[in-house]
Protein backbone atom coordinates (compact mmCIF):
# COMPACT_ATOMS: atom_id res chain seq x y z
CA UNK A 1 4.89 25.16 22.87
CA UNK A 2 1.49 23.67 22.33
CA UNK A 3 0.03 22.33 19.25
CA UNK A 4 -2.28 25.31 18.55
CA UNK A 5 0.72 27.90 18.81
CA UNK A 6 2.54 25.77 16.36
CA UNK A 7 -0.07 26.00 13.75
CA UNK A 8 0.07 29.48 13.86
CA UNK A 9 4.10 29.98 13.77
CA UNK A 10 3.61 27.44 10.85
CA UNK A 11 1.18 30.05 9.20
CA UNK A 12 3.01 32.91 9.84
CA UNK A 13 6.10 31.43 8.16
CA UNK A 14 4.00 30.91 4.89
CA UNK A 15 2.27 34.01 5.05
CA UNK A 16 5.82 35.42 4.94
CA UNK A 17 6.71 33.40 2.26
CA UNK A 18 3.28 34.00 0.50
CA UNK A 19 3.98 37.95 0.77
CA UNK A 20 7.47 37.59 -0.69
CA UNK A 21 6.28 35.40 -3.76
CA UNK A 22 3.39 37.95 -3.87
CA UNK A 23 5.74 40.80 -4.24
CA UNK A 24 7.49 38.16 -7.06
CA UNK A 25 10.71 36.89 -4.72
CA UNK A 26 10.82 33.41 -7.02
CA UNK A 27 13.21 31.73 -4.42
CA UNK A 28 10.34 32.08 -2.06
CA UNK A 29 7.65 31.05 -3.55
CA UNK A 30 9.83 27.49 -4.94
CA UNK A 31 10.45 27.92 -0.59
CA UNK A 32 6.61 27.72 -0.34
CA UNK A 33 5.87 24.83 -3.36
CA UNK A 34 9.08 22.52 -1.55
CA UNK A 35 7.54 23.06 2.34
CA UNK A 36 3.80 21.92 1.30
CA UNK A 37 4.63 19.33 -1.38
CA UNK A 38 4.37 16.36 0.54
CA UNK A 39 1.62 16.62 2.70
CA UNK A 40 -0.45 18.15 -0.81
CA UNK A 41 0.73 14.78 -2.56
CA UNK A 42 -0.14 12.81 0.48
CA UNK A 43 -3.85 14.18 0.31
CA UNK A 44 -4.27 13.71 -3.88
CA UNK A 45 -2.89 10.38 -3.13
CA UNK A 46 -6.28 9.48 -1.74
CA UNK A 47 -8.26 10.89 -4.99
CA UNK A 48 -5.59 8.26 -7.35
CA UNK A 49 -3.09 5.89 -7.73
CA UNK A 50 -1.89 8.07 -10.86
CA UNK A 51 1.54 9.49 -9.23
CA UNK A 52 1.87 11.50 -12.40
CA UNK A 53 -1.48 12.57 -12.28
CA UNK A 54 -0.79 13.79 -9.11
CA UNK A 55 2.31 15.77 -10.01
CA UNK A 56 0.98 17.70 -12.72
CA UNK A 57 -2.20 18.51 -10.67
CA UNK A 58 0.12 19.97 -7.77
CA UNK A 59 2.28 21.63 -10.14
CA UNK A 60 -0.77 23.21 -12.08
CA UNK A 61 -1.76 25.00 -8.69
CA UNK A 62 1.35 26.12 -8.27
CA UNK A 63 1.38 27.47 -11.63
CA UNK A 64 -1.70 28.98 -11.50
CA UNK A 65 -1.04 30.63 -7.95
CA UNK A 66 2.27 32.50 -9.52
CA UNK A 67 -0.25 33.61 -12.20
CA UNK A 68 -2.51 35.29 -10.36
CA UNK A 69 -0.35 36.06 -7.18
CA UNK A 70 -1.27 39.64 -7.52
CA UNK A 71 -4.75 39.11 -7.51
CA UNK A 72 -4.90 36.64 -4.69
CA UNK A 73 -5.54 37.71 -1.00
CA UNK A 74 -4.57 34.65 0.96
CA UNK A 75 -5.21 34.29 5.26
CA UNK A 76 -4.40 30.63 5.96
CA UNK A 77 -1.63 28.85 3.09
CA UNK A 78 -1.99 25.56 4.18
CA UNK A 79 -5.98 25.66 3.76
CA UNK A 80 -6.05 27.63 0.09
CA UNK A 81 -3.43 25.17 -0.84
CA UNK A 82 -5.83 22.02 -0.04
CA UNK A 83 -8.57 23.20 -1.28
CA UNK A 84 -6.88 24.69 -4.84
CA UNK A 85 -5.62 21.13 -5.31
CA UNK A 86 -8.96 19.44 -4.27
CA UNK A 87 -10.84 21.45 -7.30
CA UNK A 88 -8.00 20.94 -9.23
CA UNK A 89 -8.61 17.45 -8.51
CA UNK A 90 -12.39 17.56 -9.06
CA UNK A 91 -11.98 19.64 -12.22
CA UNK A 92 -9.89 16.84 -13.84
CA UNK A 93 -12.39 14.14 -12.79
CA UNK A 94 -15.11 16.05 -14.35
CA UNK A 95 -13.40 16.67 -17.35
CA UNK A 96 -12.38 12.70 -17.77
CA UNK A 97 -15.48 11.12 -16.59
CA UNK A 98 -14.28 7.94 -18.05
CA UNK A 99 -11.09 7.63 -16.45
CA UNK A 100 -10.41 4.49 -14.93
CA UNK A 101 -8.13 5.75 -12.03
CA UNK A 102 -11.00 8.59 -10.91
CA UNK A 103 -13.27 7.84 -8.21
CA UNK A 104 -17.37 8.74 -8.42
CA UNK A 105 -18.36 11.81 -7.28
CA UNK A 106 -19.52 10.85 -4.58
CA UNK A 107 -16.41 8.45 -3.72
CA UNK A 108 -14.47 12.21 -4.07
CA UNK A 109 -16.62 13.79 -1.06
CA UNK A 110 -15.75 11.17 1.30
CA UNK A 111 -12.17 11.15 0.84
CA UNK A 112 -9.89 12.40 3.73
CA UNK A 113 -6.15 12.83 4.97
CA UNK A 114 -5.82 9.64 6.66
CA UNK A 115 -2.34 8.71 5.15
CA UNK A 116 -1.13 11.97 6.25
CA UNK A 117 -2.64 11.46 9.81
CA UNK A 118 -1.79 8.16 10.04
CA UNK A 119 2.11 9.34 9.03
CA UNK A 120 1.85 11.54 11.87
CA UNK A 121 0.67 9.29 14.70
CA UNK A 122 3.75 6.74 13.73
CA UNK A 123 6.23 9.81 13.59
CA UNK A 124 5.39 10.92 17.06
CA UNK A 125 4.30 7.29 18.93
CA UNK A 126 6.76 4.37 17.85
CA UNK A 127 5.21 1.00 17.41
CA UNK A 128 3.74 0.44 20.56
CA UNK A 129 0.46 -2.11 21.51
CA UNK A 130 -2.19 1.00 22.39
CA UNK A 131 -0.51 3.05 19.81
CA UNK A 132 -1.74 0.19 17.21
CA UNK A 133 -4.95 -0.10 18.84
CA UNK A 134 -5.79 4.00 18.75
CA UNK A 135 -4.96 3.79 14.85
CA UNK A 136 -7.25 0.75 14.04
CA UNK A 137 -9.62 2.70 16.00
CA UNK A 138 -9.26 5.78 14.21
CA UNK A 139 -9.24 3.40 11.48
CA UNK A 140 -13.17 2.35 11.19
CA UNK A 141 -14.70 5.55 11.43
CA UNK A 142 -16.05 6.35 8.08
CA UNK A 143 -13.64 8.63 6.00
CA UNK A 144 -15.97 12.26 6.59
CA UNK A 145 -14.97 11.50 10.51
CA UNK A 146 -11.34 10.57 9.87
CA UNK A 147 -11.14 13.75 7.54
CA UNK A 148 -12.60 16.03 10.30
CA UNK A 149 -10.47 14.72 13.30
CA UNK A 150 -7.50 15.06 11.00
CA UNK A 151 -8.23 18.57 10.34
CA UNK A 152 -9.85 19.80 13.82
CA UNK A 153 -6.84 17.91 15.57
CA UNK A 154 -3.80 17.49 13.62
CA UNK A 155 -4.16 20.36 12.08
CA UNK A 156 -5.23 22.69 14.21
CA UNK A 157 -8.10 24.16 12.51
CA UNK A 158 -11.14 26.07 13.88
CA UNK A 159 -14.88 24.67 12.87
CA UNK A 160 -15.31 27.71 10.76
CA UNK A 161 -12.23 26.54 8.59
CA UNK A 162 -13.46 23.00 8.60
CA UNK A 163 -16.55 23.44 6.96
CA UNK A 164 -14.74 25.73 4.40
CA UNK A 165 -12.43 23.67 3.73
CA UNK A 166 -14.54 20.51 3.02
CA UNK A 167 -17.77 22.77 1.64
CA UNK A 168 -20.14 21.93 4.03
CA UNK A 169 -21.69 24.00 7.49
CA UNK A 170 -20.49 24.55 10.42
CA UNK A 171 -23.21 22.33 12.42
CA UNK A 172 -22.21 19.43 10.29
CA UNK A 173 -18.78 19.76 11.80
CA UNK A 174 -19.43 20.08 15.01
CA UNK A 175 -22.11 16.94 14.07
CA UNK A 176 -19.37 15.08 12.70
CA UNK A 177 -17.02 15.68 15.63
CA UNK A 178 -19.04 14.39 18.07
CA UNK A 179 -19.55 11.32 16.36
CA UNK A 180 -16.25 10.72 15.61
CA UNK A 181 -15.31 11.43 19.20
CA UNK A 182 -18.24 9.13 20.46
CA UNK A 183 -17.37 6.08 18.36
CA UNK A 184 -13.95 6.38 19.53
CA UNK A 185 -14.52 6.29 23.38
CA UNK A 186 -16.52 3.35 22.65
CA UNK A 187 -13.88 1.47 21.56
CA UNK A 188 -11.25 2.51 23.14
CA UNK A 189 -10.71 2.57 27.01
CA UNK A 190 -11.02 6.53 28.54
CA UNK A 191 -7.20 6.62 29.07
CA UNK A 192 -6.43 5.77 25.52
CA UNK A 193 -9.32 8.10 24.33
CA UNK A 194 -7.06 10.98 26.18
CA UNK A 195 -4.07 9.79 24.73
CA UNK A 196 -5.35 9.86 21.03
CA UNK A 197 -6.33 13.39 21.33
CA UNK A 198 -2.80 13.76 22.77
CA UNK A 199 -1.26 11.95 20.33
CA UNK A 200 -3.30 14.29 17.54
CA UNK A 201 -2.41 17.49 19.25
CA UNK A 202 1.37 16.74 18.96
């Protein structure tokens, strides 16, 4: 089974979930919260070192979510989920502009998934010498082109998604992409350029 047709097993699970909690099955909606809690902690991680800042945040989505269940047409989980908790996020920050633990604004744009990704690449490639070397590559593109990669490559996610997801166009994917891709090649050597996007597509 490829990566692609896992990513959308994965989403069909949670839309099954999602209907269930919809029709207000509690079990499967707590089901839902338990499945995405880590990798939603993973990404706020990168907004603050505030673990209980964190925690409240993901359980406010959550809370708000049950709320409004009825109201809510969802297509992709995973995606809604990220992006609740990154207004959530940027809603707090807003609110506490003094806050020594929040970012700038700008800061808050550029922040990706890379401790998720990063997870992800040791899970599935053991310590090895061009494993190391594809991370620390990965490592120094600037954190719009680690986000993108992440989410056009670990996750699965179509360009359209993408710019949804992190509010800008669809161009400016595809722009950021290819620079991303670029920078990596010219680091790396062509075979371990092929086994990065290998290694992502797990």
């Amino acid at each position: 089974m490829d990566h692609r047709q896992r990513i959308i097993e994965e989403n069909d699970y949670l839309l099954e979930l999602w209907q269930r909690s919809k029709a207000g099955d509690k079990a499967a909606f707590c089901q839902l919260a338990e499945s995405q809690y880590r990798a939603l902690f993973s990404y706020a991680a990168n907004f603050t070192e505030d673990r209980e800042f964190i925690k409240d945040s993901i359980q406010e989505i959550f809370i708000t979510i049950w709320e409004k269940r009825q109201s809510l047409t969802i297509q992709y989980v995973a995606i809604y989920l990220f992006k609740s908790l990154r207004n959530q996020l940027l809603q707090e920050f807003r609110r506490n502009k003094n806050a020594a633990s929040a970012p700038s604004l700008q800061e808050i744009s550029q922040l990706s998934d890379w401790e998720t990704i990063e997870t992800a690449i040791e899970k599935n490639e053991a310590d090895s010498e061009n494993q190391r070397k594809v991370r620390q590559a990965i490592d120094t593109l600037p954190k719009r082109q680690q986000e993108v990669v992440f989410l056009k490559f670990y996750k699965g996610l179509e360009n359209e998604q993408i710019a949804e997801l992190m509010e800008i166009n669809r161009q400016s994917v595809a722009n950021l992409l290819y620079k991303a891709l670029t920078s990596l090649k010219s680091q790396i050597s062509f075979f371990k350029y092929w086994l990065l996007v290998m290694c992502l597509l797990q």
